[in-house]
N, C-alpha and C. Protein backbone atom coordinates (compact mmCIF):
# COMPACT_ATOMS: atom_id res chain seq x y z
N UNK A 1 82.86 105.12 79.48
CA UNK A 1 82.96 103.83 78.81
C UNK A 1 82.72 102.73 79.83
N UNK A 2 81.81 101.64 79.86
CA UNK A 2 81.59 100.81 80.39
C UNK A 2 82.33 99.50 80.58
N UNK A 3 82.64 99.08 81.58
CA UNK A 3 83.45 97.84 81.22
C UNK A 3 82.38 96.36 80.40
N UNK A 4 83.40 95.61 79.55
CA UNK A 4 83.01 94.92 78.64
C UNK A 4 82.43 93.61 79.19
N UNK A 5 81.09 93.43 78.63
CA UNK A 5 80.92 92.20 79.05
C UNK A 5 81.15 90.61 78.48
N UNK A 6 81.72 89.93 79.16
CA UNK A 6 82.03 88.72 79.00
C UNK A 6 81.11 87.56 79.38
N UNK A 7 80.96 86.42 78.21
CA UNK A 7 79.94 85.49 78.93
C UNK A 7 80.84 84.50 79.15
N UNK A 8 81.27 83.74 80.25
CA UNK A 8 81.92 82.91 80.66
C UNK A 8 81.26 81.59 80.71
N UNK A 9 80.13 81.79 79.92
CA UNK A 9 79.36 80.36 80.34
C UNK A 9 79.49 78.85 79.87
N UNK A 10 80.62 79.38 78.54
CA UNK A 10 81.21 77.99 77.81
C UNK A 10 82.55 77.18 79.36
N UNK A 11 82.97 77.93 79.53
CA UNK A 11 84.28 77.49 80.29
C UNK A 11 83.46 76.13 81.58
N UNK A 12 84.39 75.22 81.86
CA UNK A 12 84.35 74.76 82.90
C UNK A 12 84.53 75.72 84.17
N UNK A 13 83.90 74.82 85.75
CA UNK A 13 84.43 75.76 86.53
C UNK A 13 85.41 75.64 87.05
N UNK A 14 86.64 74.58 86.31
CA UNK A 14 87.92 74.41 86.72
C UNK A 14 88.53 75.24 85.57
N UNK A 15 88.03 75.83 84.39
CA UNK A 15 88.91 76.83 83.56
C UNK A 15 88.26 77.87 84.05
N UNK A 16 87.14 78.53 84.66
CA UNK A 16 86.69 79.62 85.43
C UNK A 16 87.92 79.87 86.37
N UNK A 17 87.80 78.70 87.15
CA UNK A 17 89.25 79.04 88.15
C UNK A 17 90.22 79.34 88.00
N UNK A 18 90.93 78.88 86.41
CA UNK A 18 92.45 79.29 85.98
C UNK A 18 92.17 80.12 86.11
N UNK A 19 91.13 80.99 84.83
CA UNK A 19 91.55 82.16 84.54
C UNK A 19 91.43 83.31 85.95
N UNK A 20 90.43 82.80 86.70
CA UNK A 20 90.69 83.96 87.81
C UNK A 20 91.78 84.00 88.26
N UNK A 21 92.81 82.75 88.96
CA UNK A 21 93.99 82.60 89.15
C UNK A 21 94.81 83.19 88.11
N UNK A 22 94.96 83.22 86.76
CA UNK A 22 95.48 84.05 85.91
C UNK A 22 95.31 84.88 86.05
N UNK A 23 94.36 86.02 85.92
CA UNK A 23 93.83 87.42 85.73
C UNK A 23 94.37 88.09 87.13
N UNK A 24 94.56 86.99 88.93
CA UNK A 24 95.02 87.94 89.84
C UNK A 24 97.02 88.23 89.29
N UNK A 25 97.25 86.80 89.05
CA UNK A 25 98.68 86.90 88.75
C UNK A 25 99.18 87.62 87.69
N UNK A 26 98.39 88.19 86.90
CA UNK A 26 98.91 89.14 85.97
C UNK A 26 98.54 90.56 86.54
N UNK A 27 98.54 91.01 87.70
CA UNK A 27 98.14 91.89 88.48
C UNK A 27 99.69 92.21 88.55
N UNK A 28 100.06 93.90 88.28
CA UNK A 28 101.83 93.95 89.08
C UNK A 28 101.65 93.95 90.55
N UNK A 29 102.74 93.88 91.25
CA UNK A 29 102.74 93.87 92.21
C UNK A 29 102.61 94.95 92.98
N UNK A 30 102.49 96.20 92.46
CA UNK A 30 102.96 97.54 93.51
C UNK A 30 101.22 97.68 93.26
N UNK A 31 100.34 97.27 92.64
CA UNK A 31 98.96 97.41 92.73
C UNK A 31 98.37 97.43 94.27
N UNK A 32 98.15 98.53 95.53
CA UNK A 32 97.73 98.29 96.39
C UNK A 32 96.56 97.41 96.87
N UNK A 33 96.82 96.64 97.67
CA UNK A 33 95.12 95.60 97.81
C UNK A 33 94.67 95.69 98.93
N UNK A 34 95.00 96.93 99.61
CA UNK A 34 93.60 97.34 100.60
C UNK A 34 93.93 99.02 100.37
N UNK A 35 92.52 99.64 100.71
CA UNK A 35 92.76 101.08 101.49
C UNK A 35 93.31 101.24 102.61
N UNK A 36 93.60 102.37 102.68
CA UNK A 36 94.05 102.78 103.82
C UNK A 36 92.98 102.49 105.39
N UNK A 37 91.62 102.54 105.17
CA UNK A 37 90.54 101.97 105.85
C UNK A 37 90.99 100.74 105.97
N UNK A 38 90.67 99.82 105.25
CA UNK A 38 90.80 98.53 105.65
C UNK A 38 92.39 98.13 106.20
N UNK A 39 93.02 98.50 105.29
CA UNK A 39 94.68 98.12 105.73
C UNK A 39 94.61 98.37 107.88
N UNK A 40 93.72 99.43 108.26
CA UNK A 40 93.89 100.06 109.71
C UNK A 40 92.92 98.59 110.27
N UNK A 41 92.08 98.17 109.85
CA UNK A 41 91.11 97.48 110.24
C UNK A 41 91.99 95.91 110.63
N UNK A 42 92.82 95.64 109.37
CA UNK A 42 93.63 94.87 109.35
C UNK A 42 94.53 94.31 110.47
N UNK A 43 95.60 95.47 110.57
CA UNK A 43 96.26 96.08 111.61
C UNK A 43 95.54 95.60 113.32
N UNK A 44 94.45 96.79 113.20
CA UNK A 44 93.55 96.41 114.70
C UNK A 44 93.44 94.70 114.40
N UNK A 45 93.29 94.10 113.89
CA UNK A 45 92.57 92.92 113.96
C UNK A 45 94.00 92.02 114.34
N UNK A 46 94.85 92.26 113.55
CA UNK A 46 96.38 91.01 114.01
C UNK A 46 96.90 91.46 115.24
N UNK A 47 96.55 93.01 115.89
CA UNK A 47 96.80 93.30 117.20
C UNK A 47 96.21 92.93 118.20
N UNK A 48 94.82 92.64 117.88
CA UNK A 48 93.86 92.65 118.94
C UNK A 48 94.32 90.42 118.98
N UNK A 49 94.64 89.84 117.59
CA UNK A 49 95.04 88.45 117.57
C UNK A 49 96.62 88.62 118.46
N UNK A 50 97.40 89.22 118.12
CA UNK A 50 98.54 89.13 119.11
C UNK A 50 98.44 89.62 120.63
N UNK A 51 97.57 89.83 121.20
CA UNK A 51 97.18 90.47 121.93
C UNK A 51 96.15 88.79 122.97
N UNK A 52 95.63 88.11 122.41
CA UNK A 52 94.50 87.10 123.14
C UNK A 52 94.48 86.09 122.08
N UNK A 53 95.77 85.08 121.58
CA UNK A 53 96.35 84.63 120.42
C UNK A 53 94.73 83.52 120.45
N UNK A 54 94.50 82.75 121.69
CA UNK A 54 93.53 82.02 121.93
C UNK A 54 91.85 82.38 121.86
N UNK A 55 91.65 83.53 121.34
CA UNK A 55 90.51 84.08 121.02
C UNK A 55 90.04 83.80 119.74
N UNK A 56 88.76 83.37 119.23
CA UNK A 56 87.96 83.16 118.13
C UNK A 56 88.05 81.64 117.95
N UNK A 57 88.01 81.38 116.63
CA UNK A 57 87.51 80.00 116.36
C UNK A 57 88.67 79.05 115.25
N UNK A 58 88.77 78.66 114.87
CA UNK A 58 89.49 78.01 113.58
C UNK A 58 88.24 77.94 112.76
N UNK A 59 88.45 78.55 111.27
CA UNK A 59 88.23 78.81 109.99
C UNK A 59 87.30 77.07 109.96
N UNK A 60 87.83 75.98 109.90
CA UNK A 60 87.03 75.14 109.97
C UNK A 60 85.79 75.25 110.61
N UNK A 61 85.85 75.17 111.79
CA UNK A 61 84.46 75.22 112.46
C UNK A 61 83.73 76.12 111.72
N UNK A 62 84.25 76.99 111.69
CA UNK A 62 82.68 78.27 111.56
C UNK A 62 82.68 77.91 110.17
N UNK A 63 83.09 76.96 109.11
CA UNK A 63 82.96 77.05 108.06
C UNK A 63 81.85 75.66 108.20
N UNK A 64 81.68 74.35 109.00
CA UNK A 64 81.14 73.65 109.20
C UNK A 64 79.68 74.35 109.67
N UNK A 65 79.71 75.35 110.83
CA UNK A 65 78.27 75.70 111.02
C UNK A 65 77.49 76.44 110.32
N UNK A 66 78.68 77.28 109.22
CA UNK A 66 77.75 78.11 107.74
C UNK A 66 77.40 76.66 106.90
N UNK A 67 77.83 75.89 106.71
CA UNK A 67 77.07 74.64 106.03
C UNK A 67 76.10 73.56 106.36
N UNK A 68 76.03 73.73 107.82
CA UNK A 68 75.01 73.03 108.72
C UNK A 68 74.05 73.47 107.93
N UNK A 69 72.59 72.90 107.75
CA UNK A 69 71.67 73.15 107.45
C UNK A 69 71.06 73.68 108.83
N UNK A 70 70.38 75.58 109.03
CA UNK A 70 69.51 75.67 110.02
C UNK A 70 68.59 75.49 110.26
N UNK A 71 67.58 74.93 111.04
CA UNK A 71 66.31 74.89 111.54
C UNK A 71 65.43 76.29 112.48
C-alpha cells in the first residue's frame, strides 16, 4: 500500500508550517529519532566539540556564505 498523496497547494506557507509543526508534535515521544548509526555519529561529533569547544564556525556565518551569491 502506498502512502497517500496530499496536495498542499491551497495552504499558505505559514499554514504549511503549522501543520508540519503539528504533524512533528503529534509524534509520541518514545518514537526514536536517530539510528543507532547516526545517534554514534552524533556522539563522535559533541565529543570531538567538547574536546576543541573553539573549533568550527557559528551557524550564522556559514549560513551567510551559503547565501552569498558565488562567482
Amino acid at each position: 500500500m502506498g502512502a497517500p498523496t496530499f496536495d498542499f497547494s491551497h495552504l499558505t506557507p505559514e499554514e504549511r508550517i503549522q501543520l508540519a509543526k503539528d504533524l512533528w508534535d503529534s509524534l509520541p515521544s518514545q518514537v526514536p529519532m536517530a539510528t543507532d548509526a547516526q545517534q554514534l555519529e552524533l556522539d563522535r561529533r559533541l565529543a570531538r566539540h567538547a574536546a576543541d569547544p573553539n573549533r568550527g564556525r557559528p551557524w550564522r556565518d556559514v549560513m551567510d556564505d551559503l547565501e552569498r551569491p558565488h562567482r
